[in-house]
Structures are given as structure tokens and as C-alpha cells.
Protein backbone atom coordinates (compact mmCIF):
# COMPACT_ATOMS: atom_id res chain seq x y z
CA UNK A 1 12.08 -43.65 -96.56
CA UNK A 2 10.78 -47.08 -97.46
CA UNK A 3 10.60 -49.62 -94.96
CA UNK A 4 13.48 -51.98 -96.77
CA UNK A 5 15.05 -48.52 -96.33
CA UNK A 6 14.86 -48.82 -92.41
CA UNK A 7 15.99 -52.17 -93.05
CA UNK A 8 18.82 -51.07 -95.00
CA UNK A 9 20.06 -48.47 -92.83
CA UNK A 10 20.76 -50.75 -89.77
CA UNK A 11 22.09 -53.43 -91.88
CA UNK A 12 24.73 -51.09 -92.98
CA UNK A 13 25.59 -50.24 -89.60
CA UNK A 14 26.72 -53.64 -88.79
CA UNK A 15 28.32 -53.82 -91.87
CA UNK A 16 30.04 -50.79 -90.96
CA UNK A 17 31.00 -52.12 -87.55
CA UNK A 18 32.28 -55.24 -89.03
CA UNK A 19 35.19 -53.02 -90.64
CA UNK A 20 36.94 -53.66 -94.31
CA UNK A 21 39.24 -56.52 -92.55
CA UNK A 22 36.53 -58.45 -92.09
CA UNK A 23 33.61 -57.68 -94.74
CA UNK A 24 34.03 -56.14 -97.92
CA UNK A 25 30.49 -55.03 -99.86
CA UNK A 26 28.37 -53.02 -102.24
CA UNK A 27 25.08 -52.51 -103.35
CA UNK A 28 24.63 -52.50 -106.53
CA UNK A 29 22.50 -50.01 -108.53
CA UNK A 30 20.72 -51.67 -111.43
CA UNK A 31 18.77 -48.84 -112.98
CA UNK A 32 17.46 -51.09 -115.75
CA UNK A 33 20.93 -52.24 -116.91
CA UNK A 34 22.38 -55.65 -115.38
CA UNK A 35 20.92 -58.73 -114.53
CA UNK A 36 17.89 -58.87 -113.24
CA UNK A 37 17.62 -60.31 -109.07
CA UNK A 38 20.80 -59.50 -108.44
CA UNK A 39 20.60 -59.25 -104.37
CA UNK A 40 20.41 -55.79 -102.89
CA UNK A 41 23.78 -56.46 -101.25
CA UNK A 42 27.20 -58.23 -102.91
CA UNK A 43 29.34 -58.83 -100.05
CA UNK A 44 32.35 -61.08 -99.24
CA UNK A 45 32.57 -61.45 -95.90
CA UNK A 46 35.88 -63.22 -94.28
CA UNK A 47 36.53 -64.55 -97.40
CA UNK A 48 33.46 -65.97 -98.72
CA UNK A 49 30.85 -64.87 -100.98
CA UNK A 50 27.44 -63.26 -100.11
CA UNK A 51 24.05 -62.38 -101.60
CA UNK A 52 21.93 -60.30 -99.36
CA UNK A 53 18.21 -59.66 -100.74
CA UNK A 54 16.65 -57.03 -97.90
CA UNK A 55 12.85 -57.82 -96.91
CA UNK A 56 10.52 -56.31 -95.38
CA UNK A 57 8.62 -58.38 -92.34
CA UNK A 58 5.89 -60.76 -94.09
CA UNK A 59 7.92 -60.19 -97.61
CA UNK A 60 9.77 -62.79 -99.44
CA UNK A 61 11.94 -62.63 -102.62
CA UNK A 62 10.53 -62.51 -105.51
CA UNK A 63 10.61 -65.62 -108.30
CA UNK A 64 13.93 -64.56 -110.27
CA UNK A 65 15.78 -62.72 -106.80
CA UNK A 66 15.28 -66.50 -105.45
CA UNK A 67 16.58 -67.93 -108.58
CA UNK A 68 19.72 -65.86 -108.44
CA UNK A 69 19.78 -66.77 -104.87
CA UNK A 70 19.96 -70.81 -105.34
CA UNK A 71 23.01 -69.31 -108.14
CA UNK A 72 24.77 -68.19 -105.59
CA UNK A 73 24.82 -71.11 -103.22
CA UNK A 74 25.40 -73.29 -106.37
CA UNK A 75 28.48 -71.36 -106.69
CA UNK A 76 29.64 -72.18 -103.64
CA UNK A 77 28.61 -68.97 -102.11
CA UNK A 78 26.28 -68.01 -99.40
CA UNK A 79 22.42 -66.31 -99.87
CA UNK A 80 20.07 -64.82 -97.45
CA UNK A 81 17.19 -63.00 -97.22
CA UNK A 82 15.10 -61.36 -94.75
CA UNK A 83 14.87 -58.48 -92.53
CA UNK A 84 17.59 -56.68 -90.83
CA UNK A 85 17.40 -58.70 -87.89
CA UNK A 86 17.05 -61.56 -89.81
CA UNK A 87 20.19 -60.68 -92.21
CA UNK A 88 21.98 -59.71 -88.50
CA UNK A 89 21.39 -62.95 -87.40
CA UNK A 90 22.62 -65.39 -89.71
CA UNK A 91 26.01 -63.43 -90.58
CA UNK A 92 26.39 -63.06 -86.83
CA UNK A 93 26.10 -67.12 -86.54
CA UNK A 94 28.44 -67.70 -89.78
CA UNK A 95 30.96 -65.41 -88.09
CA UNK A 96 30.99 -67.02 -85.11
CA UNK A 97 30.78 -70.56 -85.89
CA UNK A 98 33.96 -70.03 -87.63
CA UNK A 99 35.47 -68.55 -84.08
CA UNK A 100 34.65 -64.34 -85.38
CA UNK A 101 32.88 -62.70 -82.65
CA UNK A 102 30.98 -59.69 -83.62
């Protein structure tokens, strides 16, 4: 497994433990067709819109996944990227600054 695998694997845990009620996502699976950046995770999340691009510690996104990111929040919707515990962390925060404990 790669290590954005690892990554991965406990981000979709908390995803998971959120519950559909709450958080809604995918991951979509470009295989050459579709736009190219789109985040490894799509997500809306208590009603608002989320890019997640999946790092590896030390990594950042690449030129065109941080373009698609700064489309996203120019939508009106909500980008971030970073490691697990990094992802964890700021959807944890969101949540509960808007009274969702987690």
C-alpha cells in the first residue's frame, strides 16, 4: 500500500464514523478520463461542499490539484489538503464550530 494509502484508509474511517446524516462522499476514479486535479475526495459534509486532496507528510498538491482547489473555494465551497491528521483536523474544527461534535 502507498503511504497516501495509509492516509486514505484512516481518513475513511472517520468518514465512516461521521455516518450518511452527516457527510456524504466519493472518491472519484479518473483513469485518464475527467478533469484533471480533481481532489482525491468529493464530499459534502453537513451541507456544504468539500475537496479533499490526500498528502503524504512533507508533500503538497501539485500546480493544477491547487488550481482546482482555489475553484472550489471560489465556488463557495471548502478545500483542504494534507495528511490524515491534517484532513481530521480541520473537518473536526468546521464541525464543531458550527455546534457538530465528532
Amino acid at each position: 500500500m502507498t503511504p497516501e494509502g495509509v492516509e486514505k484508509q484512516d481518513i475513511d474511517k472517520f468518514l465512516k464514523k461521521l455516518g450518511p446524516g452527516l457527510c456524504w462522499s466519493f472518491k472519484p476514479y479518473m483513469a485518464g478520463m475527467g478533469k484533471s486535479g480533481v481532489p482525491d475526495y468529493c464530499l459534502c459534509l453537513n451541507g456544504c461542499f468539500w475537496g479533499i486532496e490526500v498528502k503524504r507528510s512533507g508533500k503538497a498538491p501539485t500546480i493544477i490539484q491547487a488550481r482546482r482547489m482555489l475553484e472550489i473555494t471560489r465556488a463557495g465551497g471548502h478545500a483542504v489538503a494534507g495528511t490524515a491528521d491534517v484532513v481530521i483536523q480541520e473537518l473536526t474544527d468546521w464541525l464543531a464550530a458550527r455546534g457538530v461534535v465528532v
